[in-house]
Protein backbone atom coordinates (compact mmCIF):
# COMPACT_ATOMS: atom_id res chain seq x y z
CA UNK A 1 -13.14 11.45 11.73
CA UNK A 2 -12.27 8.14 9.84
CA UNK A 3 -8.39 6.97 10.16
CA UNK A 4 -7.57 7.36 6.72
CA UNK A 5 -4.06 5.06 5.30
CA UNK A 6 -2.08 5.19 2.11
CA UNK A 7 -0.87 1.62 1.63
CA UNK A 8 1.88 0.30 -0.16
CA UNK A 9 1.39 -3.12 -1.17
CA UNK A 10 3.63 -4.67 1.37
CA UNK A 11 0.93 -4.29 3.82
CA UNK A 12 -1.40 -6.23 2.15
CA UNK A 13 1.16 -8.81 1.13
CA UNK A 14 2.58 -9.18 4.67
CA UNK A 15 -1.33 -9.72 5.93
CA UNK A 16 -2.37 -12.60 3.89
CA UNK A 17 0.91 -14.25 3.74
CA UNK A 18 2.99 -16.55 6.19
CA UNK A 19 4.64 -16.05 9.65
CA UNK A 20 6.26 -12.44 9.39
CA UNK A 21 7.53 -9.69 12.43
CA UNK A 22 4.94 -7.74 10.37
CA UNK A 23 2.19 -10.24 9.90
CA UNK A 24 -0.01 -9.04 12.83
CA UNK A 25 0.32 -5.51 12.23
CA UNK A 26 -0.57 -5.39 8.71
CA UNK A 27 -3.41 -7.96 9.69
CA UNK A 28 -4.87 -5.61 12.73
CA UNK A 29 -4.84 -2.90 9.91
CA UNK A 30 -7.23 -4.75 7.14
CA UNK A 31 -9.07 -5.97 9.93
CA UNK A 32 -10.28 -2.32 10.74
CA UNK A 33 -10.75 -1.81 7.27
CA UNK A 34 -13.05 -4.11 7.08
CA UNK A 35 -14.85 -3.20 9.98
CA UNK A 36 -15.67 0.31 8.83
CA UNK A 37 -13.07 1.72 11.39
CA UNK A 38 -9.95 2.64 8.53
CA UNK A 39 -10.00 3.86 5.51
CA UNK A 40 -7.57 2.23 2.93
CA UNK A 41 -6.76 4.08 -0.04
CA UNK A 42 -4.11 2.69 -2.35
CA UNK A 43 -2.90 3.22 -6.53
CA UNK A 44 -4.56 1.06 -8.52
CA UNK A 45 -1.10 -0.38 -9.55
CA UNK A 46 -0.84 -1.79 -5.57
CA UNK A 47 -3.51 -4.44 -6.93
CA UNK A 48 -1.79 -5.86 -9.98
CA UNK A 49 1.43 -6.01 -7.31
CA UNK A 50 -0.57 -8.14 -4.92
CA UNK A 51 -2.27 -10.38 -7.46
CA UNK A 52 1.70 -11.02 -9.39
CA UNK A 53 2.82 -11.92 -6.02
CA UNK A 54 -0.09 -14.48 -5.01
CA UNK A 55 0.17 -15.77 -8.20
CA UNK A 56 3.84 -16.77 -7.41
CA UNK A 57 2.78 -18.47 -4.03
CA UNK A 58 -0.67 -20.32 -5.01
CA UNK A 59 -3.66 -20.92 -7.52
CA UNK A 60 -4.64 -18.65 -9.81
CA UNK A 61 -8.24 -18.43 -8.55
CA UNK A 62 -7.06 -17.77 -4.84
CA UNK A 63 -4.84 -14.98 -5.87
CA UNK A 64 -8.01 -13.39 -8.11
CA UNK A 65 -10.15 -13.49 -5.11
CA UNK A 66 -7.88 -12.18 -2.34
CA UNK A 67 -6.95 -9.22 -4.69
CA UNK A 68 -10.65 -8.60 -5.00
CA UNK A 69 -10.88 -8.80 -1.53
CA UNK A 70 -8.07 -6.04 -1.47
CA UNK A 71 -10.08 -4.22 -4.40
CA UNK A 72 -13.25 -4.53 -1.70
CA UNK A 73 -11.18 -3.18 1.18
CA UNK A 74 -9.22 -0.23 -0.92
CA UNK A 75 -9.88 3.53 -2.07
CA UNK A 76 -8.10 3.31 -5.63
CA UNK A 77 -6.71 6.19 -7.32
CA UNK A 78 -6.13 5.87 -10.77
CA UNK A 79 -2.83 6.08 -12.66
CA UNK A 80 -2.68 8.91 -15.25
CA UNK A 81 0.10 11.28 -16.68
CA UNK A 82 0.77 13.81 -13.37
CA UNK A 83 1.28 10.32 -11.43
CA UNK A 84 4.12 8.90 -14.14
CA UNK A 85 5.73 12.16 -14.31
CA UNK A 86 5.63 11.98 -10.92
CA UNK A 87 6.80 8.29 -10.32
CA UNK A 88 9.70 9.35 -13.13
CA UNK A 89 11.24 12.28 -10.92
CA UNK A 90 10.74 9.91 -8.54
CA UNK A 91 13.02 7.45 -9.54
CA UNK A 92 14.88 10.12 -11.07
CA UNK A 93 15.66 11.75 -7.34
CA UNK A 94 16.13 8.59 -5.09
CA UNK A 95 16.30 5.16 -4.83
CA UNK A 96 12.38 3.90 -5.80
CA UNK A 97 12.40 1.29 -8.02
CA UNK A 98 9.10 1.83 -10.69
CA UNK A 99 6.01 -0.01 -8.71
CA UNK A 100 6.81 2.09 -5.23
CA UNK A 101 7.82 5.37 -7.36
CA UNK A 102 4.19 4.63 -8.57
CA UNK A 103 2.60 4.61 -4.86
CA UNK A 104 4.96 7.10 -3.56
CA UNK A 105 3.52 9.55 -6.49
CA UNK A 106 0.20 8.60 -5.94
CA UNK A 107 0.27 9.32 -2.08
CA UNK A 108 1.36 12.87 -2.59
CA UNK A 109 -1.09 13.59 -5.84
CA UNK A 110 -3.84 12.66 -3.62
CA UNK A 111 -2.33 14.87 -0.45
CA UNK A 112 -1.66 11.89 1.64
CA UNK A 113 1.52 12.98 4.41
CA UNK A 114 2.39 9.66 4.39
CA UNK A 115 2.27 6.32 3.41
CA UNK A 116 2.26 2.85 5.25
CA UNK A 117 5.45 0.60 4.48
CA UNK A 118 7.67 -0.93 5.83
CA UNK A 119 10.32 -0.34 3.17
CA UNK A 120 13.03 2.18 4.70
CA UNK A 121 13.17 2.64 0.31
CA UNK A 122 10.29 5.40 1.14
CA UNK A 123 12.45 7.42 3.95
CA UNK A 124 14.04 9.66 0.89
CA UNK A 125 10.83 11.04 -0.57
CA UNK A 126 10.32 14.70 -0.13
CA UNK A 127 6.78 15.58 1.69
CA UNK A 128 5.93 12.09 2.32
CA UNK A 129 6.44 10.25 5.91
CA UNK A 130 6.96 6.84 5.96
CA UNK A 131 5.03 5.20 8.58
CA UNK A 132 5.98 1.45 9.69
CA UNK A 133 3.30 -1.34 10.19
CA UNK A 134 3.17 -1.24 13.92
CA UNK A 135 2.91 2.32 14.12
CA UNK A 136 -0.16 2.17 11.98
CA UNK A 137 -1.79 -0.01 13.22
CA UNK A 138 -1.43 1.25 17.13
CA UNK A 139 -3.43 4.27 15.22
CA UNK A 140 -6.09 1.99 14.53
CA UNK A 141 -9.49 2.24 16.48
């Protein structure tokens, strides 16, 4: 059975960008994505994240191509009504700003148990586990 990972965007993020405690985990993780070995799955909204934040730290057409790359790499799950009412009790309930209310919702509409971060933000959701970078990526074959 395929290792299958709900991703917040820091993972991504943390993978392509400088020297970080979290670099290499988040890197061994998108590296067995794209070797067949992981499954990533993801909201759609993790991908407009991404691409704001490479736009902040280089050109325009590198950020469009490495959050293709994460498009490539990803199972997206769209964002419809259940997933904003969801995101709103959300940030109703804890301390989620919008963007991770929005994966946090996601994970549990889709049935993940957890979700890959390595924001403690994610430790106050009800039904969803918040597994750190290392962690996941000791799971990974």
């Amino acid at each position: 059975m395929t290792l299958r990972l709900f991703l917040d965007t820091a993972i991504v993020a943390y993978a392509v960008g400088g020297e970080h405690p979290h670099r290499a985990a988040c890197r061994t993780i998108i590296e067995a994505a794209a070797r067949g070995q992981v499954e990533l799955h993801a909201s759609v909204e993790l991908v407009q994240e991404f691409c704001f934040h490479r736009l902040r730290r280089g050109s325009r057409q590198d950020a469009v191509t490495q959050a293709r790359d994460v498009t490539a790499l990803c199972v997206l799950h769209p964002v419809d009504q259940a997933i904003v009412e969801g995101m709103l009790d959300l940030i109703e309930r804890t301390n989620l700003g919008g963007r991770d209310a929005v994966h946090a919702a996601t994970a549990i509409r889709q049935g993940f148990s957890s979700i890959v971060t390595p924001d403690p933000d994610f430790d106050a959701i009800p039904g969803l586990l918040r597994m750190g970078p290392t962690e996941a990526a000791a799971e990974c074959p």
